[in-house]
Protein backbone atom coordinates (compact mmCIF):
# COMPACT_ATOMS: atom_id res chain seq x y z
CA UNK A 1 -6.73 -10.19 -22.87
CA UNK A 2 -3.16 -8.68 -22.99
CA UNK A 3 -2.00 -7.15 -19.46
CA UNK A 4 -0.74 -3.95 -20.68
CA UNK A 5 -3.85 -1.83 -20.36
CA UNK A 6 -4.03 -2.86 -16.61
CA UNK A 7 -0.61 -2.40 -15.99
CA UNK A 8 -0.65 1.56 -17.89
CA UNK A 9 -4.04 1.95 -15.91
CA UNK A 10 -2.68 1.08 -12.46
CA UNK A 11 0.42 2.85 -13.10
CA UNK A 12 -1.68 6.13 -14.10
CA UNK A 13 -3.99 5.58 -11.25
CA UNK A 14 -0.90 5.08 -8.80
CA UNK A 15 0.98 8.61 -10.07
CA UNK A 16 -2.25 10.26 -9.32
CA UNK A 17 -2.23 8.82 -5.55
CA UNK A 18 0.97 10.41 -5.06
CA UNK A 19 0.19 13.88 -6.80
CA UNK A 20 -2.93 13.91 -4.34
CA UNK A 21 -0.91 13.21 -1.02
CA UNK A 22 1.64 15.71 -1.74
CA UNK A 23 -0.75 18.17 -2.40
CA UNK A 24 -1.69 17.94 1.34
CA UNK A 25 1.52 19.51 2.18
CA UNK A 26 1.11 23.08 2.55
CA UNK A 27 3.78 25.91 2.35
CA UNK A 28 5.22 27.17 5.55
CA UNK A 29 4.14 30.54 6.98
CA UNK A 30 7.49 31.91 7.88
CA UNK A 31 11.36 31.63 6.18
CA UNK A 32 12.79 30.35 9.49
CA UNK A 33 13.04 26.59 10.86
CA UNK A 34 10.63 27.26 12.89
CA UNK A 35 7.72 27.97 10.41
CA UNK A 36 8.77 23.77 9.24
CA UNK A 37 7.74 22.68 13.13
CA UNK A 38 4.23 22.66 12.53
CA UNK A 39 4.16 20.65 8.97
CA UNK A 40 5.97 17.68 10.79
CA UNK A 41 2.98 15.46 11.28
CA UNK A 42 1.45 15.94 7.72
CA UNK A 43 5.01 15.59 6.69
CA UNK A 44 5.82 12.25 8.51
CA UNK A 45 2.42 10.92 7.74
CA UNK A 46 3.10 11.46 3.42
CA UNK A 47 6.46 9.91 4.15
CA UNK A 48 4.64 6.78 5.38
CA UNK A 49 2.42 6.52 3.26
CA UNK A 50 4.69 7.59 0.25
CA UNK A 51 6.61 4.11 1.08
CA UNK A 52 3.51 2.29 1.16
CA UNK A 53 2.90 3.35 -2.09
CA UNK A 54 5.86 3.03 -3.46
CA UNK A 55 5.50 -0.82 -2.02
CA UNK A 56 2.56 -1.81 -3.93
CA UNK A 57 3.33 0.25 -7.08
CA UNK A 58 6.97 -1.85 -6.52
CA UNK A 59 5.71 -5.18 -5.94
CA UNK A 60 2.45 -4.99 -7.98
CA UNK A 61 4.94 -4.46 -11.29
CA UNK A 62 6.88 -7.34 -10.42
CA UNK A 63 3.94 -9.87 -10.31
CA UNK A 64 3.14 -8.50 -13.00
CA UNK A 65 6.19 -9.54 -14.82
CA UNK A 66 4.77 -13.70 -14.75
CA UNK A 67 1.40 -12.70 -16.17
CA UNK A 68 0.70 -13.73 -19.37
CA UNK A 69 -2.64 -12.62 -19.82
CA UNK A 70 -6.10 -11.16 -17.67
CA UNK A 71 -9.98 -11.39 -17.46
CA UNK A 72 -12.59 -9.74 -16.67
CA UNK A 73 -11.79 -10.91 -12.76
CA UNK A 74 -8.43 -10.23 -12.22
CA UNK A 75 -9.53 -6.38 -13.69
CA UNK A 76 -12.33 -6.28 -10.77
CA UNK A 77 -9.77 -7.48 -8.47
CA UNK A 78 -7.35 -5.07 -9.47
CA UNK A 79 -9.73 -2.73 -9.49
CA UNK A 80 -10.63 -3.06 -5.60
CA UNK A 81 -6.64 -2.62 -5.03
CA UNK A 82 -7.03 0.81 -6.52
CA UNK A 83 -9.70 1.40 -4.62
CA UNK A 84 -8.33 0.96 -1.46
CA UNK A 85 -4.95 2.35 -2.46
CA UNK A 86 -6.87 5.41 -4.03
CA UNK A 87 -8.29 6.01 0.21
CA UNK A 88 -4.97 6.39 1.07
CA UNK A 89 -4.50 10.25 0.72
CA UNK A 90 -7.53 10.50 2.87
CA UNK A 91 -6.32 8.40 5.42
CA UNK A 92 -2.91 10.27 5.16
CA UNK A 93 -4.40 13.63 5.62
CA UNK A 94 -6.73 12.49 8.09
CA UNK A 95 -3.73 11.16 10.33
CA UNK A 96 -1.34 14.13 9.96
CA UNK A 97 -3.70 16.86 10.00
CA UNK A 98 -4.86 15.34 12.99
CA UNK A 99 -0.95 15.23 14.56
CA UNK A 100 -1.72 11.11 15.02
CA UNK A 101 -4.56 11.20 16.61
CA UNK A 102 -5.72 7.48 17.67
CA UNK A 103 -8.60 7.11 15.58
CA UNK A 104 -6.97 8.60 12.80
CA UNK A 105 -4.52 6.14 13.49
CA UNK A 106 -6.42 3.73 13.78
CA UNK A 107 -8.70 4.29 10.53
CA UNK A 108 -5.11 4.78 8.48
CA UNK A 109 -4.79 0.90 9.74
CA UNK A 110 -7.92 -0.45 8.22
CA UNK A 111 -7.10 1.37 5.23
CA UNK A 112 -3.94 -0.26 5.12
CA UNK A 113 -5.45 -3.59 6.08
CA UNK A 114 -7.59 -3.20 3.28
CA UNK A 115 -4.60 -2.38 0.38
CA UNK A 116 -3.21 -5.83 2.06
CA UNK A 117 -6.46 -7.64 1.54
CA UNK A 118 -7.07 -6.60 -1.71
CA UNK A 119 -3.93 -7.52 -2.65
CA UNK A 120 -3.88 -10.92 -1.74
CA UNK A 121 -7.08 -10.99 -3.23
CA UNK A 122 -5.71 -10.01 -6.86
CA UNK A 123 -2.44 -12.39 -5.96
CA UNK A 124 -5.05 -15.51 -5.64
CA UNK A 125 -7.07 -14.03 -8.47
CA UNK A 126 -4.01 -14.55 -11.10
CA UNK A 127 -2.82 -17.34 -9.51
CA UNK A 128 -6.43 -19.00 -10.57
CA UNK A 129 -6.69 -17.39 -14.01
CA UNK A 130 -2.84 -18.70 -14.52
CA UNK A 131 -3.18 -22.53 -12.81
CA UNK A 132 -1.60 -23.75 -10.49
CA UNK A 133 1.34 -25.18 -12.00
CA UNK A 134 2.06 -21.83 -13.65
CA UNK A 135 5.50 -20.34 -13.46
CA UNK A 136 2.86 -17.67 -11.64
CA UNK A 137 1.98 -19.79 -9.28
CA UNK A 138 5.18 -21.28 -8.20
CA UNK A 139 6.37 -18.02 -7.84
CA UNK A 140 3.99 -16.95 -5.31
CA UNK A 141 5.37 -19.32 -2.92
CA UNK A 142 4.18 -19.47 0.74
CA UNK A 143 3.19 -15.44 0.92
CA UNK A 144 5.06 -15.23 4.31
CA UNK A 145 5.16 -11.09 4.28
CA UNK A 146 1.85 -11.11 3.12
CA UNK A 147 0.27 -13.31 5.84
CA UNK A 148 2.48 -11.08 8.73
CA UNK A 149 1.32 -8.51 7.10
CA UNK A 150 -2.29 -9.13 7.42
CA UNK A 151 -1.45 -10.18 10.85
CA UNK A 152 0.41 -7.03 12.64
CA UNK A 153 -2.55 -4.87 10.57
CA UNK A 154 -5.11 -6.35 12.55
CA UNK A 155 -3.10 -6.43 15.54
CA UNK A 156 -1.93 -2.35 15.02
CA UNK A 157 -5.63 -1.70 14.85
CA UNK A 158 -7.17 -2.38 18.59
CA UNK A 159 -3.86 -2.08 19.79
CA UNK A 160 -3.37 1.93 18.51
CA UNK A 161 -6.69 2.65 21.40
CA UNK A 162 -3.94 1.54 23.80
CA UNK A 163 -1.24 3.54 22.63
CA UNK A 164 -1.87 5.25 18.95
CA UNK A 165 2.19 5.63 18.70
CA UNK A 166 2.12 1.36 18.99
CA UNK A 167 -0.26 1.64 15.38
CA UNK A 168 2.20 3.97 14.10
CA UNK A 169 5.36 1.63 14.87
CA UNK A 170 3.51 -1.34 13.87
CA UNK A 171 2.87 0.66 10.06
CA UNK A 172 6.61 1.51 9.89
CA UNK A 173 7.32 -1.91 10.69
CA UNK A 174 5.43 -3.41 8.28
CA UNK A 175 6.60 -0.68 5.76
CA UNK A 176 10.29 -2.20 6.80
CA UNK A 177 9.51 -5.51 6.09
CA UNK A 178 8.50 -4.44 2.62
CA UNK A 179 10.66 -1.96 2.12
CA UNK A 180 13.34 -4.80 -0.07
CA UNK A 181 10.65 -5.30 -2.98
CA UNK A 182 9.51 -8.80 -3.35
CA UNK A 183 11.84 -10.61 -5.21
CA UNK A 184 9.96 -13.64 -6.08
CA UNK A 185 8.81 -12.80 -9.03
CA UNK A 186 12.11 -11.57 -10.40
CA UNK A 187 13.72 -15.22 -9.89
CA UNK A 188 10.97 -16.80 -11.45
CA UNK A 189 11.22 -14.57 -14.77
């Protein structure tokens, strides 16, 4: 099967994610500064997650790029990715309504630990459908970001019932990291 229905799907999909998170923030009560105060968690909390999906909309069209062609896995696959990205507004309004509360914190993590999965998951997923000699395949490389990724995710977790603001850093870390889109598949096109 040609890619381009999965691509326009997850694109589609993607655009709707963000139209539901900014939808969260609400107009302020007041025409002063000081009506803005009380939006700040809701509006730091989109920010984040915003750049998150900015991230995987970012680096999921660049892999994209080396496929040649998809099946009937690598759509399920892709499908759990917009799943789990799709939870994301929740998780978003959950923490910032919530002014960072540590188990919204803390559930915002497994979400995010979940968009990682799921995306590794769909990464090994074309890599199998493609072979491993594939120009796919070579480009994947050894997935550093990924794997410190998956790591500081479940370390942000159990660590945010210590201090939720150590979660938070942890995300905007691993938001950093990311932040300069993956460039593999770009040299390998």
């Amino acid at each position: 099967m040609p890619k381009g229905r999965l691509e326009a799907f997850s694109d589609g999909v993607i655009a709707i994610i963000i139209t539901i998170m900014v939808l969260e923030l609400k107009v302020p009560h007041g025409e002063d500064f000081n009506a803005l105060i009380p939006l700040w968690p809701t509006f730091l909390s989109y920010v984040l997650s915003f750049v998150y999906v900015g991230i995987y909309w970012n680096n999921h069209h660049h892999m994209l790029h080396l496929v040649h062609h998809v099946n009937g896995h690598v759509l399920w696959a892709n499908l759990n990715l917009l799943f789990w990205l799709s939870l994301l507004p929740v998780a978003t309004a959950f923490m910032g309504t919530n002014e960072f509360a540590t188990v919204p914190v803390a559930v915002y993590g497994v979400d995010l630990l979940m968009c990682a999965i799921s995306y590794s998951v769909l990464e090994f997923t074309l890599r199998r459908s493609h072979g491993p000699d594939s120009p796919f395949a070579k480009a994947i490389g050894t997935e550093w970001k990924e794997k410190i990724s998956l790591a500081a995710y479940l370390a942000a977790i159990p660590l945010t019932f210590a201090s939720r603001w150590i979660g938070v850093a942890i995300y905007v870390a691993v938001a950093a990291m990311w932040f300069i889109p993956d460039r593999r598949f770009e040299k390998a096109g």
